[in-house]
C-alpha atoms as a PDB file:
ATOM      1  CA  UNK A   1      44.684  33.835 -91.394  1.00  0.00           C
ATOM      2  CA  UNK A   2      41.446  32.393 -89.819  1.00  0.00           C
ATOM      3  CA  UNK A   3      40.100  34.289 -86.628  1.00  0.00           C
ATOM      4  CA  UNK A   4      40.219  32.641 -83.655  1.00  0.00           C
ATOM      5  CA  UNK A   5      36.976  32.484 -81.457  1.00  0.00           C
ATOM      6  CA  UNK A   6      37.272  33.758 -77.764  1.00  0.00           C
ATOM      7  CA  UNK A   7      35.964  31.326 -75.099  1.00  0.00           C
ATOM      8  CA  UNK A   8      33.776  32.756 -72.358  1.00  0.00           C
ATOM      9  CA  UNK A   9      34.821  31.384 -69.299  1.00  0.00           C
ATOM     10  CA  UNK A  10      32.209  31.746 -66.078  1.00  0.00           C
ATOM     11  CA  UNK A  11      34.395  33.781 -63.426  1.00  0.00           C
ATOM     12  CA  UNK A  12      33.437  32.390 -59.877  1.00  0.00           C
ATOM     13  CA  UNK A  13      35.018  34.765 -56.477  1.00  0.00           C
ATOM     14  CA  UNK A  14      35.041  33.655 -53.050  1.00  0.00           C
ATOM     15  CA  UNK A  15      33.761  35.889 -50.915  1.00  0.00           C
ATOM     16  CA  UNK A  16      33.740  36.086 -47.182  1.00  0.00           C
ATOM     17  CA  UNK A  17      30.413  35.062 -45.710  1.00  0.00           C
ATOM     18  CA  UNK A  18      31.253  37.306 -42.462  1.00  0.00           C
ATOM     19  CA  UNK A  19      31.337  40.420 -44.076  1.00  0.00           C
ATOM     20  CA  UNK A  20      28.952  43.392 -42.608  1.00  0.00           C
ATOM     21  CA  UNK A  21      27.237  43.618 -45.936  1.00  0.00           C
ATOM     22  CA  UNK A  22      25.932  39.936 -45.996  1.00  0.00           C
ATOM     23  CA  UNK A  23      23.230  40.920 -42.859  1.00  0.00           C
ATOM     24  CA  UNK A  24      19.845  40.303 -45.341  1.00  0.00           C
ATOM     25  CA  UNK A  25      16.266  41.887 -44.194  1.00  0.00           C
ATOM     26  CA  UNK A  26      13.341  39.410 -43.604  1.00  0.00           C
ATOM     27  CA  UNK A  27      10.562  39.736 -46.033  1.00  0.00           C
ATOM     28  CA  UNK A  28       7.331  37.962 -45.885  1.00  0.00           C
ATOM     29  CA  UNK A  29       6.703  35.520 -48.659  1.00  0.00           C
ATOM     30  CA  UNK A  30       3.787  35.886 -51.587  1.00  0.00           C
ATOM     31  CA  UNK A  31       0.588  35.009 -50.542  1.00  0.00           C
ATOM     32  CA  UNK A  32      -1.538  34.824 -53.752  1.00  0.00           C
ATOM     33  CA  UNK A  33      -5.354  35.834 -52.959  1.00  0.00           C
ATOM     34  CA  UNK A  34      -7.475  33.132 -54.594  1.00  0.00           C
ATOM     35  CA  UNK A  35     -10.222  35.581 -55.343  1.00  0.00           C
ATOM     36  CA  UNK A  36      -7.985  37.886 -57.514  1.00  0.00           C
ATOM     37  CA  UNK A  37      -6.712  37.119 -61.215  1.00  0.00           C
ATOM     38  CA  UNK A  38      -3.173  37.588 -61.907  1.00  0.00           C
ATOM     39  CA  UNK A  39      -1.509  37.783 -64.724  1.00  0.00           C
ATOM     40  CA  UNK A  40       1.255  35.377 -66.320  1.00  0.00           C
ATOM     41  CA  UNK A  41       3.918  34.823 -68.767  1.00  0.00           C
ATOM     42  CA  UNK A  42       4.785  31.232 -70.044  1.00  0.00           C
ATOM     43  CA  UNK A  43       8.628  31.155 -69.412  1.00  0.00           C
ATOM     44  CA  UNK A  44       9.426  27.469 -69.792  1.00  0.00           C
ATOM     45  CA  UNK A  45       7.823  24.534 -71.313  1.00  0.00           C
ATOM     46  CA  UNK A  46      10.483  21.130 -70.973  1.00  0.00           C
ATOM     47  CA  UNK A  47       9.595  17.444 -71.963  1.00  0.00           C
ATOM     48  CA  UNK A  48      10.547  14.949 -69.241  1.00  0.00           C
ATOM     49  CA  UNK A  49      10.801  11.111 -69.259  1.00  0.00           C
ATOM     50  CA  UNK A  50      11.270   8.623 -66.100  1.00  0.00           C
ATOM     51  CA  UNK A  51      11.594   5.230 -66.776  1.00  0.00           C
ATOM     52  CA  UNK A  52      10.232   3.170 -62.965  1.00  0.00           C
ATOM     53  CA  UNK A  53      11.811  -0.213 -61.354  1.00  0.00           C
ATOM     54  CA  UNK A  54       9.706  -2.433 -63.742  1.00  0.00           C
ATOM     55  CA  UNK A  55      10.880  -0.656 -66.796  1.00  0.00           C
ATOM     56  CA  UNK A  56       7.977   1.317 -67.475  1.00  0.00           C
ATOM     57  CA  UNK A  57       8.373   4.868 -68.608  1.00  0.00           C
ATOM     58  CA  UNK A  58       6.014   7.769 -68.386  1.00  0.00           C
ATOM     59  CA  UNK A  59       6.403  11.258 -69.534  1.00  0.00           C
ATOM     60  CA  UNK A  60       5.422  14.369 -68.537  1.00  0.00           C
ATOM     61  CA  UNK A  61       5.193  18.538 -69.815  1.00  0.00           C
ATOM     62  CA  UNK A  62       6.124  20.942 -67.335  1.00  0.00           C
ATOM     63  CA  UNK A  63       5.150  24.140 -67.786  1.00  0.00           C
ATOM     64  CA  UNK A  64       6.445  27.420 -66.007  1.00  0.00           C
ATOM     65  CA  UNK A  65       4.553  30.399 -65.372  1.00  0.00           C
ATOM     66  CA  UNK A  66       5.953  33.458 -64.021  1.00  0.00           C
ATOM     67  CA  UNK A  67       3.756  36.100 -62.487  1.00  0.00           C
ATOM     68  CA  UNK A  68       4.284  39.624 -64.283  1.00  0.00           C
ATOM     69  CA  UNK A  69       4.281  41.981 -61.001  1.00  0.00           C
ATOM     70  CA  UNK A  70       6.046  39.551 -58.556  1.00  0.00           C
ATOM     71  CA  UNK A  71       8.167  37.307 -60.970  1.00  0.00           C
ATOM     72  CA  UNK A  72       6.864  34.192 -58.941  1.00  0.00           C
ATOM     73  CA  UNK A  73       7.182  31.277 -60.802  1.00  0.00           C
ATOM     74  CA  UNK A  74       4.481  28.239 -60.608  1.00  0.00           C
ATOM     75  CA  UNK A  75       5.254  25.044 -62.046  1.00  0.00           C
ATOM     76  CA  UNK A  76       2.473  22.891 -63.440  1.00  0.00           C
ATOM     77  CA  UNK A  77       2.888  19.740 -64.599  1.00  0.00           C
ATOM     78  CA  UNK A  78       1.185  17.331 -66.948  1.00  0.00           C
ATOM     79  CA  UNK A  79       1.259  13.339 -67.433  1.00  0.00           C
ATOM     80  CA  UNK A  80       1.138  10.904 -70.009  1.00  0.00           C
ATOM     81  CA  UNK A  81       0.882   7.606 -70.526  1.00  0.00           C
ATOM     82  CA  UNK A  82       3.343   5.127 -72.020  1.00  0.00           C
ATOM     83  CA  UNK A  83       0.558   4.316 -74.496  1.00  0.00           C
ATOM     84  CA  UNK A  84       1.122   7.713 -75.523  1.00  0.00           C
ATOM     85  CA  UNK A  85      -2.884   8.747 -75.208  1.00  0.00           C
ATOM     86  CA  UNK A  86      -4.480  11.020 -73.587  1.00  0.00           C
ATOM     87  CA  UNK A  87      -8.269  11.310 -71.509  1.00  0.00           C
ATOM     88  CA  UNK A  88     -10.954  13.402 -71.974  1.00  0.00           C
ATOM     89  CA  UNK A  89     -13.991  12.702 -70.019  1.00  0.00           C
ATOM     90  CA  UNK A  90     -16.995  14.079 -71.137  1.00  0.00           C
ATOM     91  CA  UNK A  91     -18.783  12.810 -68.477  1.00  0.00           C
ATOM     92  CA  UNK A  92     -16.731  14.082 -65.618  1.00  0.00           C
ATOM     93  CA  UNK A  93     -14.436  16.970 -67.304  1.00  0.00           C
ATOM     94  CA  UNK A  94     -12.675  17.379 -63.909  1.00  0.00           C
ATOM     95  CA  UNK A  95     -11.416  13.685 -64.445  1.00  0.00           C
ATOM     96  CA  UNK A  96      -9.734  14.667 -67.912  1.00  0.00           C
ATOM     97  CA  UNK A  97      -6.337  15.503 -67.658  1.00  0.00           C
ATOM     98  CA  UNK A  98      -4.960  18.547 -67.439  1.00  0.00           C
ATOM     99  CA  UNK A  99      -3.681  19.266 -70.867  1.00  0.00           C
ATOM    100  CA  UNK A 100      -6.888  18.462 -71.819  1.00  0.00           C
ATOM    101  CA  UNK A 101      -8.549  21.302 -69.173  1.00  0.00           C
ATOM    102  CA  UNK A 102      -5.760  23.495 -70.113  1.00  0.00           C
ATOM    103  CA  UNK A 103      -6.072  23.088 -73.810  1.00  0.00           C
ATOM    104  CA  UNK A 104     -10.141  23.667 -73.801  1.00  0.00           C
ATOM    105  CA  UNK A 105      -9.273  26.568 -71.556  1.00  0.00           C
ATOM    106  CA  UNK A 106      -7.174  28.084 -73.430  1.00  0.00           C
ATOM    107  CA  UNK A 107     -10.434  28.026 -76.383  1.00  0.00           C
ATOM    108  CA  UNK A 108      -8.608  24.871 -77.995  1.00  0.00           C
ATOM    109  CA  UNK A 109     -11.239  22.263 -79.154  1.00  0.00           C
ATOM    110  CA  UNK A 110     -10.252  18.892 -78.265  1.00  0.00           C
ATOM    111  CA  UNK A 111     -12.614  15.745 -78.970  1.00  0.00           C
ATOM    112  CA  UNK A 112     -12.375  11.792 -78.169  1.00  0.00           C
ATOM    113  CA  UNK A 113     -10.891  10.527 -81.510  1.00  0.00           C
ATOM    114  CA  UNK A 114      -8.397  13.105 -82.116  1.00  0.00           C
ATOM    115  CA  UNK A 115      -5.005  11.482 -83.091  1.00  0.00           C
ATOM    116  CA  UNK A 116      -3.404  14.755 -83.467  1.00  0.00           C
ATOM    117  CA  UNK A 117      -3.612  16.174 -80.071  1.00  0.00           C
ATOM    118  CA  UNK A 118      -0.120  18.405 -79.864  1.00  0.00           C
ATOM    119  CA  UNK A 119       0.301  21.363 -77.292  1.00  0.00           C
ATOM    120  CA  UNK A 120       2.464  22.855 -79.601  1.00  0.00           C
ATOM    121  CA  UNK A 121      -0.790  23.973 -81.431  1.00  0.00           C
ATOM    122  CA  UNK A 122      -1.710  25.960 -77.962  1.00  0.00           C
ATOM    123  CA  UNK A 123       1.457  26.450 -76.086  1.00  0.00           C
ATOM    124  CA  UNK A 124       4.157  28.981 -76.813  1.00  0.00           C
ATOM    125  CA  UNK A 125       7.066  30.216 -75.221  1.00  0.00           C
ATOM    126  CA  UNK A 126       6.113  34.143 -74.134  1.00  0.00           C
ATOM    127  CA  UNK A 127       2.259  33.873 -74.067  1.00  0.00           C
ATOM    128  CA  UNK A 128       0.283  35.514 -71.538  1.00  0.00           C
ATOM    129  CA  UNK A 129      -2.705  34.596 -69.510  1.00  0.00           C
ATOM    130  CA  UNK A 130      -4.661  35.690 -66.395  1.00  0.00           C
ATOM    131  CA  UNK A 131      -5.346  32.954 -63.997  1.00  0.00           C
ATOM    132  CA  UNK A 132      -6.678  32.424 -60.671  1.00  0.00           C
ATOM    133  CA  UNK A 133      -4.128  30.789 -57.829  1.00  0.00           C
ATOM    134  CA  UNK A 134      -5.295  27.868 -55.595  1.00  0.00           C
ATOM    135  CA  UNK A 135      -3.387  25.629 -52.577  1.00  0.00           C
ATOM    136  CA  UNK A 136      -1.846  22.447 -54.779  1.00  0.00           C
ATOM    137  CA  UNK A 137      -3.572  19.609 -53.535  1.00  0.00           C
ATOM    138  CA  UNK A 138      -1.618  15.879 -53.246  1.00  0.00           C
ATOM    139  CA  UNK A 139      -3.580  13.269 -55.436  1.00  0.00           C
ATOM    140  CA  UNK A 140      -3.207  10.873 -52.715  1.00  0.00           C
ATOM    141  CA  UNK A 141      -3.155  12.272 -48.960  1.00  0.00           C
ATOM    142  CA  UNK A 142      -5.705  15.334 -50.024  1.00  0.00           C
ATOM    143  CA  UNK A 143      -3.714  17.041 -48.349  1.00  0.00           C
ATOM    144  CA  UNK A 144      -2.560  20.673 -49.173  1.00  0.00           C
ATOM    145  CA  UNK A 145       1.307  20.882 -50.219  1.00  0.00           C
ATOM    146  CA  UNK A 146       2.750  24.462 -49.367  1.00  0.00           C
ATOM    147  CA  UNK A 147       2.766  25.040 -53.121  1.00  0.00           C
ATOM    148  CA  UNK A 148       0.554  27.235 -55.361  1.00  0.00           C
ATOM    149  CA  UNK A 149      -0.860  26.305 -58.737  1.00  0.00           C
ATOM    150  CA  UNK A 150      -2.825  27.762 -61.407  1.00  0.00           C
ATOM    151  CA  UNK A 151      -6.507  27.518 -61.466  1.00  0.00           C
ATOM    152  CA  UNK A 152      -7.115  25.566 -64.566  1.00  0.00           C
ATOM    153  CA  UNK A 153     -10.851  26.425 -65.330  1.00  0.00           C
ATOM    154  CA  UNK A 154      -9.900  30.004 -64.571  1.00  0.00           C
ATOM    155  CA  UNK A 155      -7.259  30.159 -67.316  1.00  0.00           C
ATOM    156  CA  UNK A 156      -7.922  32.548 -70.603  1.00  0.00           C
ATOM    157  CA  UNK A 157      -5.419  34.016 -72.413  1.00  0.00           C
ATOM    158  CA  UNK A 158      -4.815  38.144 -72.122  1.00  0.00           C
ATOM    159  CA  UNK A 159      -7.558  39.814 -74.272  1.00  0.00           C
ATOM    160  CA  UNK A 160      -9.897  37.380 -73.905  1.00  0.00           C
ATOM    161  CA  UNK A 161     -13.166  37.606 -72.020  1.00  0.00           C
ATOM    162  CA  UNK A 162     -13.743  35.163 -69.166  1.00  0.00           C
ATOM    163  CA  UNK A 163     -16.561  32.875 -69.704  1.00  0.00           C
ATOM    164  CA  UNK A 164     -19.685  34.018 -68.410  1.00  0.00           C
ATOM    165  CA  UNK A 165     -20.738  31.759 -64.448  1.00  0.00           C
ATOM    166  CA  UNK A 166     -23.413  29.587 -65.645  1.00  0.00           C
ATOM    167  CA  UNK A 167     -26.244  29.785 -63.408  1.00  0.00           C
ATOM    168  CA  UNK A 168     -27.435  26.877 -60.635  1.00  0.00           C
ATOM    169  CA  UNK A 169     -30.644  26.283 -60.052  1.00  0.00           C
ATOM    170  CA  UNK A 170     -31.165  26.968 -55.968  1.00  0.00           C
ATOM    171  CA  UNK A 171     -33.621  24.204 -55.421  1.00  0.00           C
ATOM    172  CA  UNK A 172     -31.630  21.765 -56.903  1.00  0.00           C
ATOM    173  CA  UNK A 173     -28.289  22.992 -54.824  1.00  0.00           C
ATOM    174  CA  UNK A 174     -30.525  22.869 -51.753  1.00  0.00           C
ATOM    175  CA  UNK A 175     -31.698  19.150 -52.332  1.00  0.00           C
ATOM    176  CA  UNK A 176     -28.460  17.582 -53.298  1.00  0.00           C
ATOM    177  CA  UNK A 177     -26.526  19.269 -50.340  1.00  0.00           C
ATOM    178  CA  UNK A 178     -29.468  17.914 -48.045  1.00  0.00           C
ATOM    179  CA  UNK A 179     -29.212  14.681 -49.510  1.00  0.00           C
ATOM    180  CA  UNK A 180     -24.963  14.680 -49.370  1.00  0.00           C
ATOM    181  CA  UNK A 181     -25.532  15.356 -45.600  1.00  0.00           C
ATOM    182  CA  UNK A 182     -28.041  12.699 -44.897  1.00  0.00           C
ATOM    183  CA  UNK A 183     -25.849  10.090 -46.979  1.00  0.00           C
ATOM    184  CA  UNK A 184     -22.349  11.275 -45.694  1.00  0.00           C
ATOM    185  CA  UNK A 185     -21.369  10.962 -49.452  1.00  0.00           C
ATOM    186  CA  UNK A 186     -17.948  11.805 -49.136  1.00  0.00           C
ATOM    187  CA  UNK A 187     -17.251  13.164 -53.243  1.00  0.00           C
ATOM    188  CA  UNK A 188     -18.659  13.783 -56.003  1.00  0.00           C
ATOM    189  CA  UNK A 189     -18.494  10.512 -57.380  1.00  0.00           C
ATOM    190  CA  UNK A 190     -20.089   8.427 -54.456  1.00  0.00           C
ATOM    191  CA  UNK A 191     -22.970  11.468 -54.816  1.00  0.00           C
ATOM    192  CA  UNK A 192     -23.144  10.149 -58.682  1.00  0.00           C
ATOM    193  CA  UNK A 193     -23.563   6.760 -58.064  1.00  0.00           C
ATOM    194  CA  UNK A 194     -26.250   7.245 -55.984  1.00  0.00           C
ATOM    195  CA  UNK A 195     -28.320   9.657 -58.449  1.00  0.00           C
ATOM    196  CA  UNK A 196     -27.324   6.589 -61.265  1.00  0.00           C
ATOM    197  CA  UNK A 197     -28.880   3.695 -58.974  1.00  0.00           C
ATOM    198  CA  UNK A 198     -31.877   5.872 -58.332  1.00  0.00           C
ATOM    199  CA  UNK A 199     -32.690   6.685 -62.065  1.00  0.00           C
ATOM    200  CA  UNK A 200     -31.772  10.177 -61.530  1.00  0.00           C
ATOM    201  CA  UNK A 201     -29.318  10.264 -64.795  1.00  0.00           C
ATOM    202  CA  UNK A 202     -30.574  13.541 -65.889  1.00  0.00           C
ATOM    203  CA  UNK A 203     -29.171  15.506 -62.925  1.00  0.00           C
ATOM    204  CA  UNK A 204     -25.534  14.125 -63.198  1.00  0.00           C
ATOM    205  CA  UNK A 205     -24.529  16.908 -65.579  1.00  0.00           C
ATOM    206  CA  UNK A 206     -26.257  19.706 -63.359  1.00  0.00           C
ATOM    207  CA  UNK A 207     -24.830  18.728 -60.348  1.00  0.00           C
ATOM    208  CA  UNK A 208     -21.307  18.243 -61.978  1.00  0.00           C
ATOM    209  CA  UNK A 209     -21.509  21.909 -62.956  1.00  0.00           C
ATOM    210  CA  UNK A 210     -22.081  22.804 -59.594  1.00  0.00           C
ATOM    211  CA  UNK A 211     -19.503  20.559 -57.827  1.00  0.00           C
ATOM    212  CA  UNK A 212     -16.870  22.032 -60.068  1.00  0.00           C
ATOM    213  CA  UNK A 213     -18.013  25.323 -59.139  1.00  0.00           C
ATOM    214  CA  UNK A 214     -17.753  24.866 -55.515  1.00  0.00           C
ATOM    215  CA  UNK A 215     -21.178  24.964 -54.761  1.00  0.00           C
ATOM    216  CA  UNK A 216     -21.046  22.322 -52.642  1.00  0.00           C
ATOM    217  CA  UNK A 217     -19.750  20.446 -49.717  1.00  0.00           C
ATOM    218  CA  UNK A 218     -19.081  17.057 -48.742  1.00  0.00           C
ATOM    219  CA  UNK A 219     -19.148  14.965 -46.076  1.00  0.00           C
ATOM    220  CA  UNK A 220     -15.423  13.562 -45.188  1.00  0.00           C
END
């Protein structure tokens, strides 16, 4: 006589939402320090399509991260194309995108040319890293969002060393900041153009280094 199998049905109760034991205590929320590391555990990685008015689709990886002592979790996301490629700027690595930074961060080479670019070669359900935890920016208003994201340059995975802060030269940080001031050069970019048109090619890698360090400031 074949077994039958038991069905597991979800059980919902309806409780009164007057009771006593309902009063709940008020508890501030996290507030990450963005000086500290923290560690994190890769709890979800989903693969999500949207498909726009005009019929053009994009995709895009989102990636959970849940912090180990709190059990936060921040959601980062990552786009691509309906050309199905992918950017890496070797002029500008800020530019790339971010499975690109997270990839190279996580000690994954990744060169222009590569047809085989997969994240399943450095993403995997249950890995750990330690991470810095900065305001999420929006691409558009530059305005901060409420949210929290992971630092990408910060990333390494557990048992890793962090790479070593590569060292600016002072005079240099001291003329370009003058020179940002004087020009109102509102980003890094209009700051590049300007060392381009005056021959001064040899500094844009320098003074990329130090932007993306936070070295220094704009005007704007």
């Amino acid at each position: 006589m074949a077994e039958e199998t038991a069905k597991t049905e979800t059980q919902e109760k309806l409780l009164n939402w007057m009771d006593d034991d309902y009063a709940m205590e008020v508890v501030p929320g996290i507030k990450f320090d963005p000086e500290k590391e923290y560690q994190f555990e890769l709890s979800s990685i989903e693969r999500k399509q949207k498909t726009n008015t005009d019929g053009k689709t994009s995709e895009r990886l989102v990636l959970k991260w849940t912090e180990q002592e709190s059990g936060v979790v921040i959601q980062q996301s990552a786009f691509l194309n309906e050309k199905r490629n992918i950017t890496k700027n070797n002029d500008a690595p800020e530019k790339s995108n971010d499975l690109v930074k997270l990839a190279n961060a996580l000690g994954y080479s990744v060169n222009v040319g590569d047809k085989g670019f997969h994240p399943k070669n450095f993403l995997h359900i249950g890995m750990k890293i330690v991470a810095h935890v900065e305001d999420q920016i929006d691409f558009k208003t530059k305005a901060k969002t409420g949210f929290s994201v992971l630092s990408i340059p910060s990333i390494r995975q557990v048992g890793k060393k962090a790479q070593p802060q590569l060292a600016h030269n002072p005079e240099d940080l001291a003329k370009w900041q003058k020179e940002i001031i004087e020009g109102k050069y509102a980003n890094r970019d209009k700051f590049v153009q300007f060392l381009a048109t005056n021959n001064r090619v040899n500094e844009v890698a320098p003074f990329m280094l130090a932007s993306n360090d936070n070295k220094l400031t704009f005007v704007g």
